[in-house]
PDB file of N, CA and C in Angstrom:
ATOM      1  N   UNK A   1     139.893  16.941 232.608  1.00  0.00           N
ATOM      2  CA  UNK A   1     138.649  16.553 231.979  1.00  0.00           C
ATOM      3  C   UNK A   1     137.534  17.443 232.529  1.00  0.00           C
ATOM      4  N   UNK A   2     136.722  18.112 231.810  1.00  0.00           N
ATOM      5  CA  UNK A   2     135.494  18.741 232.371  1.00  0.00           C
ATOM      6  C   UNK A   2     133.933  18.404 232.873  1.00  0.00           C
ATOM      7  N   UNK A   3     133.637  18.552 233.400  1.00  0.00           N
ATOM      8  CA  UNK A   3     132.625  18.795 234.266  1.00  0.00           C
ATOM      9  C   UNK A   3     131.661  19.348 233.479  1.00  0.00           C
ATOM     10  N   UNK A   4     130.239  18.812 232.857  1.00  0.00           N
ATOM     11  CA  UNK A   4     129.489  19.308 232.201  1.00  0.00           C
ATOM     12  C   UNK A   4     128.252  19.455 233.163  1.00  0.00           C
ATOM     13  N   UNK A   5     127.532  19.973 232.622  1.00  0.00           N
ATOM     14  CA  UNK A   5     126.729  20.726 233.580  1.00  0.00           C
ATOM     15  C   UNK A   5     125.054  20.004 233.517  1.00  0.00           C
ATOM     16  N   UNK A   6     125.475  19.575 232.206  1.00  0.00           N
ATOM     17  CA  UNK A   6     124.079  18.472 231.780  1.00  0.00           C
ATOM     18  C   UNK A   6     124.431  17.598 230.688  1.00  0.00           C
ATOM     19  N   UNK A   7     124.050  16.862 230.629  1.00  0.00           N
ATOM     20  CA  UNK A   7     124.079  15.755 229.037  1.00  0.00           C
ATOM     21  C   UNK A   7     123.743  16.500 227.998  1.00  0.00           C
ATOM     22  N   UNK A   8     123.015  16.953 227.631  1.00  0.00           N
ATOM     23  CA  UNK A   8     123.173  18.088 226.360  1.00  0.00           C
ATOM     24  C   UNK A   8     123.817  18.658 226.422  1.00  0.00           C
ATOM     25  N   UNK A   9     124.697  19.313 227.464  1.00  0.00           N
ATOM     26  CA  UNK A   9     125.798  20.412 227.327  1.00  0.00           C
ATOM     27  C   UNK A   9     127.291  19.367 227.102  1.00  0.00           C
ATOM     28  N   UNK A  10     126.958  18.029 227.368  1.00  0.00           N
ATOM     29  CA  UNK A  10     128.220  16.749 227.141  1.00  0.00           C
ATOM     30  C   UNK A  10     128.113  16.365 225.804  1.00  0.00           C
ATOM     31  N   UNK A  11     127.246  16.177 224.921  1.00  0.00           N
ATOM     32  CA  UNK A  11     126.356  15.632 224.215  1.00  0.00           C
ATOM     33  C   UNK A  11     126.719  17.005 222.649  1.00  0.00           C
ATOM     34  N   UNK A  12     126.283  17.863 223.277  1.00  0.00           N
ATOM     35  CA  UNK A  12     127.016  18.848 222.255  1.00  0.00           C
ATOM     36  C   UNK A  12     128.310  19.331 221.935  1.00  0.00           C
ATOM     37  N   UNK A  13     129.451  18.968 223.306  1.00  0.00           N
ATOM     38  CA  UNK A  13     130.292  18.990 223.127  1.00  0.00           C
ATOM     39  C   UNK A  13     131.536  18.346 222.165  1.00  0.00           C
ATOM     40  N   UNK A  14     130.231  16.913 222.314  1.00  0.00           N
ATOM     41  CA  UNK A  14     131.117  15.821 221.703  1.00  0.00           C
ATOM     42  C   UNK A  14     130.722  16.137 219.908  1.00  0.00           C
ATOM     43  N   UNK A  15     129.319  16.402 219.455  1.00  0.00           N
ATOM     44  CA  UNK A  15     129.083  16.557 218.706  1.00  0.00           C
ATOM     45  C   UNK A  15     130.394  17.735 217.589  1.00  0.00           C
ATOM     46  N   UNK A  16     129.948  18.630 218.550  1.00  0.00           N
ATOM     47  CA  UNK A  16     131.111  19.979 217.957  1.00  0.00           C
ATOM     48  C   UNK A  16     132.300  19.384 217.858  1.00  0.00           C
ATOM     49  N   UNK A  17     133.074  18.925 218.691  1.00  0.00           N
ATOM     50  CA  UNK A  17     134.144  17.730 218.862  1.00  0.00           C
ATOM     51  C   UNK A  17     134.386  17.350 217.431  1.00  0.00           C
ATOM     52  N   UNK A  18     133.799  16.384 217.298  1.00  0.00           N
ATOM     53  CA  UNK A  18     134.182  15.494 215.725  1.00  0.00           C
ATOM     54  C   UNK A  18     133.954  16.524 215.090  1.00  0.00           C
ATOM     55  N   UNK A  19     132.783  17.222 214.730  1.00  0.00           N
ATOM     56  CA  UNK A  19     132.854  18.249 213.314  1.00  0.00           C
ATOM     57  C   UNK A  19     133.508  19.058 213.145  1.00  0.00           C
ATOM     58  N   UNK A  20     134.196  19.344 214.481  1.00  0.00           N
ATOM     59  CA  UNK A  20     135.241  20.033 214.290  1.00  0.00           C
ATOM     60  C   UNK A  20     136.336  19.531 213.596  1.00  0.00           C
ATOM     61  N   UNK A  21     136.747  18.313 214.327  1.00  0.00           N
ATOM     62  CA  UNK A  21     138.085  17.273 213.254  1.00  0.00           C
ATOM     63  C   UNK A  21     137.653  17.393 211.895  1.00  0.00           C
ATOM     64  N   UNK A  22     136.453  16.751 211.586  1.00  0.00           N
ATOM     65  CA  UNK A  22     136.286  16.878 210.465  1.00  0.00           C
ATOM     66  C   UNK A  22     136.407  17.938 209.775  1.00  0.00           C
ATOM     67  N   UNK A  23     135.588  19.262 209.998  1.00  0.00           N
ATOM     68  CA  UNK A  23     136.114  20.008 209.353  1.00  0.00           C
ATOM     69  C   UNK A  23     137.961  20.700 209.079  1.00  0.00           C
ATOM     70  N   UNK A  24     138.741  20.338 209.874  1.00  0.00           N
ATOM     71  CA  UNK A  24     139.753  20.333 209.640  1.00  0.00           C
ATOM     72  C   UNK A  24     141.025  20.057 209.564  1.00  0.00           C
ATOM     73  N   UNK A  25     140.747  18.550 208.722  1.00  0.00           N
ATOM     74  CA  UNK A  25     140.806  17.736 208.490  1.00  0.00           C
ATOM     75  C   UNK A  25     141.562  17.580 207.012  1.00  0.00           C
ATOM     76  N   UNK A  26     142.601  17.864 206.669  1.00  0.00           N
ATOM     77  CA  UNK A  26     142.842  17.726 204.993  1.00  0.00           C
ATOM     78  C   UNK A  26     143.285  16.516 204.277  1.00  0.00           C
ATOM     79  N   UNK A  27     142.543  16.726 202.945  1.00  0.00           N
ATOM     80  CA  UNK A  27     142.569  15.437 202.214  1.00  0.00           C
ATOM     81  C   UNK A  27     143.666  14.365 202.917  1.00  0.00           C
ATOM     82  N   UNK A  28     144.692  14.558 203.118  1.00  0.00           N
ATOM     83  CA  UNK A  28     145.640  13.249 203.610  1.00  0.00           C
ATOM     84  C   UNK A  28     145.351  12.715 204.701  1.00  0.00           C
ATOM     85  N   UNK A  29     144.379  13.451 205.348  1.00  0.00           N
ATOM     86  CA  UNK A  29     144.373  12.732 206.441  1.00  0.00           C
ATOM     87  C   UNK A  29     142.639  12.357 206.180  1.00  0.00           C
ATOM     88  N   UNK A  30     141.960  12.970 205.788  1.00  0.00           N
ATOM     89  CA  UNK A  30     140.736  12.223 205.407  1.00  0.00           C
ATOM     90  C   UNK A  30     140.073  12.389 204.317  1.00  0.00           C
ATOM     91  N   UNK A  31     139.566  11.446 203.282  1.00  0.00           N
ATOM     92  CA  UNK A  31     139.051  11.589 202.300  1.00  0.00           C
ATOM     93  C   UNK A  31     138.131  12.403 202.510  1.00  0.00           C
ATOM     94  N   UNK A  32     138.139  13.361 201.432  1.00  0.00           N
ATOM     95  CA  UNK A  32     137.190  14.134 201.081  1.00  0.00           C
ATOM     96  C   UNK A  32     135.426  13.673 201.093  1.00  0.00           C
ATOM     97  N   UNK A  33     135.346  12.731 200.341  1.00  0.00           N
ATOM     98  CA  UNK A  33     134.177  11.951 200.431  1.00  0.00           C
ATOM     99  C   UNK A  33     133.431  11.757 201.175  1.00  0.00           C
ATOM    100  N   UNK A  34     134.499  11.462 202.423  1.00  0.00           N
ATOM    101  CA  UNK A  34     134.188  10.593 203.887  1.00  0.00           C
ATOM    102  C   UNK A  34     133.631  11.651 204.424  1.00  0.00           C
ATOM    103  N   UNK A  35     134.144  12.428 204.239  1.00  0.00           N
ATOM    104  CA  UNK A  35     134.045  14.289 205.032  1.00  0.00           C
ATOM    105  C   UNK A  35     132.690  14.520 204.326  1.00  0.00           C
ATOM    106  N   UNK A  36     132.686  14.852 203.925  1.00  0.00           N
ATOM    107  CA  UNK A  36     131.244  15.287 203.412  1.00  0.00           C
ATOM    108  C   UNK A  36     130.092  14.091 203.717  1.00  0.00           C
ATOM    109  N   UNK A  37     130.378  13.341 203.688  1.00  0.00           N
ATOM    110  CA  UNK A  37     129.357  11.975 204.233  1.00  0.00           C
ATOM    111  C   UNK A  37     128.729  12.727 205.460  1.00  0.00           C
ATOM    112  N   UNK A  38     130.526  12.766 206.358  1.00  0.00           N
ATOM    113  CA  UNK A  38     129.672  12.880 207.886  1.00  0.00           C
ATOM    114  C   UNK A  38     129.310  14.183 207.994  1.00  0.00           C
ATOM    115  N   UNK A  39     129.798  15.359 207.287  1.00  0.00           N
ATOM    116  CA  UNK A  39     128.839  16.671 207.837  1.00  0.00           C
ATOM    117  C   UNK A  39     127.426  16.626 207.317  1.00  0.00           C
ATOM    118  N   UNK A  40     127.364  15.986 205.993  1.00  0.00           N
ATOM    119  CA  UNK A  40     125.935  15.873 205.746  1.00  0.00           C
ATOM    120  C   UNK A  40     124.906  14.636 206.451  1.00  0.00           C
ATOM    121  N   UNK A  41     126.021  14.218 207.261  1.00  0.00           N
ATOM    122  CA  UNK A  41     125.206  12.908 207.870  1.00  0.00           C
ATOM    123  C   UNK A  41     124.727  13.826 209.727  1.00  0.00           C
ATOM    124  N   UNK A  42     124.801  15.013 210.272  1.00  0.00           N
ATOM    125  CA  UNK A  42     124.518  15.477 211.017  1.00  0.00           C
ATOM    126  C   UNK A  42     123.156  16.074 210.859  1.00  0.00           C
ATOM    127  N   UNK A  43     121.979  15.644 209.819  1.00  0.00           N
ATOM    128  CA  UNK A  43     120.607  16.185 209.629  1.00  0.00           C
ATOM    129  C   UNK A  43     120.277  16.178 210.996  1.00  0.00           C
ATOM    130  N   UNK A  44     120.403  15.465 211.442  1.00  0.00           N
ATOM    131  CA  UNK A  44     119.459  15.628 213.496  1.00  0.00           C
ATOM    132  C   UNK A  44     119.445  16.696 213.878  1.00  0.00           C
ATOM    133  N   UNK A  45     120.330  17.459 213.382  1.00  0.00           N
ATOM    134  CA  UNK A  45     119.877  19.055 213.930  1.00  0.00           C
ATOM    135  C   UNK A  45     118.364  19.903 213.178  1.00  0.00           C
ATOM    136  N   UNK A  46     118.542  19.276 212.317  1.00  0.00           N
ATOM    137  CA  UNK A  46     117.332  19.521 211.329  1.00  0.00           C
ATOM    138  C   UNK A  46     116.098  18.960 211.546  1.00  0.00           C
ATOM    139  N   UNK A  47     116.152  17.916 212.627  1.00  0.00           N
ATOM    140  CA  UNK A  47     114.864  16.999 212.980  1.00  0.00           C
ATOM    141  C   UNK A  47     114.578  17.882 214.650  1.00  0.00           C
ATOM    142  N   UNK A  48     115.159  18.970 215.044  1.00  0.00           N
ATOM    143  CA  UNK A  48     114.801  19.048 216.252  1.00  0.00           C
ATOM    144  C   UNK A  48     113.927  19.852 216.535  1.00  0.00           C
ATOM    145  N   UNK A  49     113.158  19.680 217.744  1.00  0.00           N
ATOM    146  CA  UNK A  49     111.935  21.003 217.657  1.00  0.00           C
ATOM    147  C   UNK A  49     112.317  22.481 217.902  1.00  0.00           C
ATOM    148  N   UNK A  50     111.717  23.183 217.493  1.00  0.00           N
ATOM    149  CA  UNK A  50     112.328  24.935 217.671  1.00  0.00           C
ATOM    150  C   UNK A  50     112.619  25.196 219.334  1.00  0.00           C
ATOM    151  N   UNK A  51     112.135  24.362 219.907  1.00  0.00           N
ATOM    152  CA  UNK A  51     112.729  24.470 221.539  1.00  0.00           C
ATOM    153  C   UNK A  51     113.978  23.825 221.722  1.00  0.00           C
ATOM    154  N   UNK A  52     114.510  22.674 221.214  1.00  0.00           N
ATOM    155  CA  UNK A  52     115.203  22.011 221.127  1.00  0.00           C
ATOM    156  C   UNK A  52     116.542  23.032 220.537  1.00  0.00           C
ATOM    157  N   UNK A  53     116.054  23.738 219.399  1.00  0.00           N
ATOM    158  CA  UNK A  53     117.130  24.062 218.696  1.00  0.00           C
ATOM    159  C   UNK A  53     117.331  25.246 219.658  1.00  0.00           C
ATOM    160  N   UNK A  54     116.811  25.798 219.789  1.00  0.00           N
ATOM    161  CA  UNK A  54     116.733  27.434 220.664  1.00  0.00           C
ATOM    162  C   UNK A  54     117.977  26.875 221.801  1.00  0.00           C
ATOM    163  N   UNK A  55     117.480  26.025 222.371  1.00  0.00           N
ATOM    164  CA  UNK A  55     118.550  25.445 223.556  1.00  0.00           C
ATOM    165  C   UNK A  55     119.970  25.108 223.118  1.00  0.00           C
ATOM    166  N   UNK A  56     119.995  24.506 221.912  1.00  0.00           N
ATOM    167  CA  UNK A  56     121.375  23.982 221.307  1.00  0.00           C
ATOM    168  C   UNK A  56     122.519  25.357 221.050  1.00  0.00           C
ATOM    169  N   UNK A  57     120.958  26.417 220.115  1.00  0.00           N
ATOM    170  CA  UNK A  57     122.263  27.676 219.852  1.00  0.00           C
ATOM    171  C   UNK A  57     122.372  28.181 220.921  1.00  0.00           C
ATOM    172  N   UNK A  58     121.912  28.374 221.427  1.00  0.00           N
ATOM    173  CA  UNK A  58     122.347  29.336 223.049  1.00  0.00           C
ATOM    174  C   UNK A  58     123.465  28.341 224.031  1.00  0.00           C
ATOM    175  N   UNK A  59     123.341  27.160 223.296  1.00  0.00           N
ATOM    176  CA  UNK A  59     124.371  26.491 224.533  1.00  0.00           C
ATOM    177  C   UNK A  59     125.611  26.323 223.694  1.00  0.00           C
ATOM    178  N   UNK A  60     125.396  26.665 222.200  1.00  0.00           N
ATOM    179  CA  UNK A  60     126.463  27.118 221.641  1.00  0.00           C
ATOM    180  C   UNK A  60     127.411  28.782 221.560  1.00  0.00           C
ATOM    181  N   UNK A  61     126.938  29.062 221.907  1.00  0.00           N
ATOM    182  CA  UNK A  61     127.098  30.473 222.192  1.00  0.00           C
ATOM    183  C   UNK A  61     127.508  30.851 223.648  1.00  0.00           C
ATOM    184  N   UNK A  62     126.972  29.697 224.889  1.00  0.00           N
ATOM    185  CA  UNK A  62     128.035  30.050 225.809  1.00  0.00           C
ATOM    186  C   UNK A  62     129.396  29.088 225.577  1.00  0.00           C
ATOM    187  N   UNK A  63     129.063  27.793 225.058  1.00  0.00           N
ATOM    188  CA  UNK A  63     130.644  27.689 224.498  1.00  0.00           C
ATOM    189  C   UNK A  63     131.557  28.187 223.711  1.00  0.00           C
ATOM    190  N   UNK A  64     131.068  29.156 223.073  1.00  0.00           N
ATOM    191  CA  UNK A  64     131.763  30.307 222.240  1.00  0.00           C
ATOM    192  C   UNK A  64     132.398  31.414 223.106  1.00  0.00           C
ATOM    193  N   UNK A  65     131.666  31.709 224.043  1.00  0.00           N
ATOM    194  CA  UNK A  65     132.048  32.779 225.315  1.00  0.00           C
ATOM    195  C   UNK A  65     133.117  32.518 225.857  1.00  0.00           C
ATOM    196  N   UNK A  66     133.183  30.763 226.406  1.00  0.00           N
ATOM    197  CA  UNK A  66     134.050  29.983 226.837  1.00  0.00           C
ATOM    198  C   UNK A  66     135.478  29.887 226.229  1.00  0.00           C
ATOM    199  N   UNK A  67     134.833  30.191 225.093  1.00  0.00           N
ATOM    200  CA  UNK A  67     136.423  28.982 224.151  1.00  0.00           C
ATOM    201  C   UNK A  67     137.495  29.819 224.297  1.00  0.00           C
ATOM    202  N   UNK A  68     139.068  29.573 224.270  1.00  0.00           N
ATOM    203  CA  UNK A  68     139.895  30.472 224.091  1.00  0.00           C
ATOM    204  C   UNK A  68     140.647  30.653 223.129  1.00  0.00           C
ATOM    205  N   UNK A  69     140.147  29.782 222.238  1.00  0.00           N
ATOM    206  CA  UNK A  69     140.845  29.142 220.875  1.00  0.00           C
ATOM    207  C   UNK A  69     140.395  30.179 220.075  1.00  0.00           C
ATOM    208  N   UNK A  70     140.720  31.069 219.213  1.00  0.00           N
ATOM    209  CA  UNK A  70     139.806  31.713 218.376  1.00  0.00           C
ATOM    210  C   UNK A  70     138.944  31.401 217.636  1.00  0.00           C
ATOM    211  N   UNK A  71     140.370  30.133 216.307  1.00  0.00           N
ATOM    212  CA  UNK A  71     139.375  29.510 215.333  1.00  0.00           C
ATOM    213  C   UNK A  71     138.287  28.791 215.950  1.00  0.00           C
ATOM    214  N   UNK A  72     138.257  28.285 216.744  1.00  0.00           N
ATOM    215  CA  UNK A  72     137.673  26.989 217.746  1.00  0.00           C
ATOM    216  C   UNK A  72     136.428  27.653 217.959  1.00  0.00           C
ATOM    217  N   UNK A  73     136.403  29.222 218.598  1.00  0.00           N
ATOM    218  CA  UNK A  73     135.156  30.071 218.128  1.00  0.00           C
ATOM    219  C   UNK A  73     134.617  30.821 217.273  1.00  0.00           C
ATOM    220  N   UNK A  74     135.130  30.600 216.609  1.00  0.00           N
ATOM    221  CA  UNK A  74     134.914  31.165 215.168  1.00  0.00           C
ATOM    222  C   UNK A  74     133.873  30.506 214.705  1.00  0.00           C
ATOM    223  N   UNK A  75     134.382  28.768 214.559  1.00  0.00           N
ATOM    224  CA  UNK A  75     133.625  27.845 214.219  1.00  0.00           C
ATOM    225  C   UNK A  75     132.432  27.630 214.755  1.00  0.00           C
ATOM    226  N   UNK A  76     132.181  27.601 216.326  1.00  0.00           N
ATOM    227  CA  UNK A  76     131.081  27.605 217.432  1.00  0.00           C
ATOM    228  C   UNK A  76     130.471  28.737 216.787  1.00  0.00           C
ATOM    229  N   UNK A  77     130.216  29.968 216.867  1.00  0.00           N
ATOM    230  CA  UNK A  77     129.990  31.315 216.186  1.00  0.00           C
ATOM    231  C   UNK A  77     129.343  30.915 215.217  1.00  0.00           C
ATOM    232  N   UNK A  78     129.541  30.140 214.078  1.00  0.00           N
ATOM    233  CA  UNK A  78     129.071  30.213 212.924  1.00  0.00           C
ATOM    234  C   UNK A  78     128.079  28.326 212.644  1.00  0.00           C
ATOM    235  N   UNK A  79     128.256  27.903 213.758  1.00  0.00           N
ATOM    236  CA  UNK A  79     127.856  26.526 213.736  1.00  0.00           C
ATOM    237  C   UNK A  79     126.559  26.788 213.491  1.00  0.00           C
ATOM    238  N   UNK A  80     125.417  27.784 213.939  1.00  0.00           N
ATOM    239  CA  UNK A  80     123.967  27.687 214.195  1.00  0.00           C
ATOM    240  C   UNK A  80     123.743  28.045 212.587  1.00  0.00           C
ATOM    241  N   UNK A  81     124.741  28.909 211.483  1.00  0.00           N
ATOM    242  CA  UNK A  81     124.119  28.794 210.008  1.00  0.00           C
ATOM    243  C   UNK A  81     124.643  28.043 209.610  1.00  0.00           C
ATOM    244  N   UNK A  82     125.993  27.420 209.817  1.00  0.00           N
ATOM    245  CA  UNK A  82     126.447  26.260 208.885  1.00  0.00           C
ATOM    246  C   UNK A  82     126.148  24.994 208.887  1.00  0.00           C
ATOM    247  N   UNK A  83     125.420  24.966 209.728  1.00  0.00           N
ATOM    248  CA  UNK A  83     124.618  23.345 209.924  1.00  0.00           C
ATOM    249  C   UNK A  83     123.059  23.980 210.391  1.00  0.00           C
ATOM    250  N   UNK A  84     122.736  25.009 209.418  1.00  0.00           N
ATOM    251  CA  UNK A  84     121.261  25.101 209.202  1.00  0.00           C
ATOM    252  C   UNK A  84     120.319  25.210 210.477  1.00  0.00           C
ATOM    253  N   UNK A  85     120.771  25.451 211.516  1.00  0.00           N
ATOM    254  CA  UNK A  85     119.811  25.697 212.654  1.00  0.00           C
ATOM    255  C   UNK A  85     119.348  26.594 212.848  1.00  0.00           C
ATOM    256  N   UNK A  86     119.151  27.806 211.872  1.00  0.00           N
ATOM    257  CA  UNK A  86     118.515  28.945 211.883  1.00  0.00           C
ATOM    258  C   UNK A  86     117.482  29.379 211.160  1.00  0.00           C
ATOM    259  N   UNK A  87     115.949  29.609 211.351  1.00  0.00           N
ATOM    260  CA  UNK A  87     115.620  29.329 210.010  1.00  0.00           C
ATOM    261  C   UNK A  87     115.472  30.069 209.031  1.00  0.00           C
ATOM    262  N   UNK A  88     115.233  30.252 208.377  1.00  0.00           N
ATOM    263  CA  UNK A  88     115.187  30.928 206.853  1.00  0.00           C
ATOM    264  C   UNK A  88     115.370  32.390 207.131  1.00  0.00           C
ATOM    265  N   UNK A  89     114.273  32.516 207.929  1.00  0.00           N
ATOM    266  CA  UNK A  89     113.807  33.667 208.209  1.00  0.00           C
ATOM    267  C   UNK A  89     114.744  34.515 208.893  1.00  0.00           C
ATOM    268  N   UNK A  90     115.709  34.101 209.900  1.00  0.00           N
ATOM    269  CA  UNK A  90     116.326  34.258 210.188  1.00  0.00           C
ATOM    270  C   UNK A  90     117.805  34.926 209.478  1.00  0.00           C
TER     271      UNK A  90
END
């Protein structure tokens, strides 16, 4: 079991955690529906302040450094546009 370094760094873990299941996840094992409920039910990333978020991608990105899984970083890698934490401009 690991050793987190702060509650946001526990806190995001767990987050990435499920969306990860979820995202791969196929129909037999979870309705489609349901799936899309909960990735679109993760807006809180969307409610956070630009300091807030700044901290999240960068603490996603050393868990990307971390991971040894590929897909596993693949996904981390691409988490800050696929759940909109980047902004536009960006």
């Amino acid at each position: 079991m690991p050793v987190y370094s702060s509650l946001t760094h526990a806190l995001a873990e767990a987050l990435v955690d499920a969306l990860w299941f979820v995202e791969g996840c196929g129909d037999e094992q979870m309705d489609p529906d349901d799936a899309v409920k909960v990735l679109e039910g993760v807006n809180l990333v969307s409610r956070l302040s630009s300091g807030q978020r700044s901290e999240f991608i960068d603490l996603l990105g050393t868990m990307a450094e971390a991971e040894s899984d590929p897909a596993r970083r693949e996904f981390l890698e691409g988490f800050p546009k696929g759940f909109r934490l980047l902004d536009d401009a960006v």
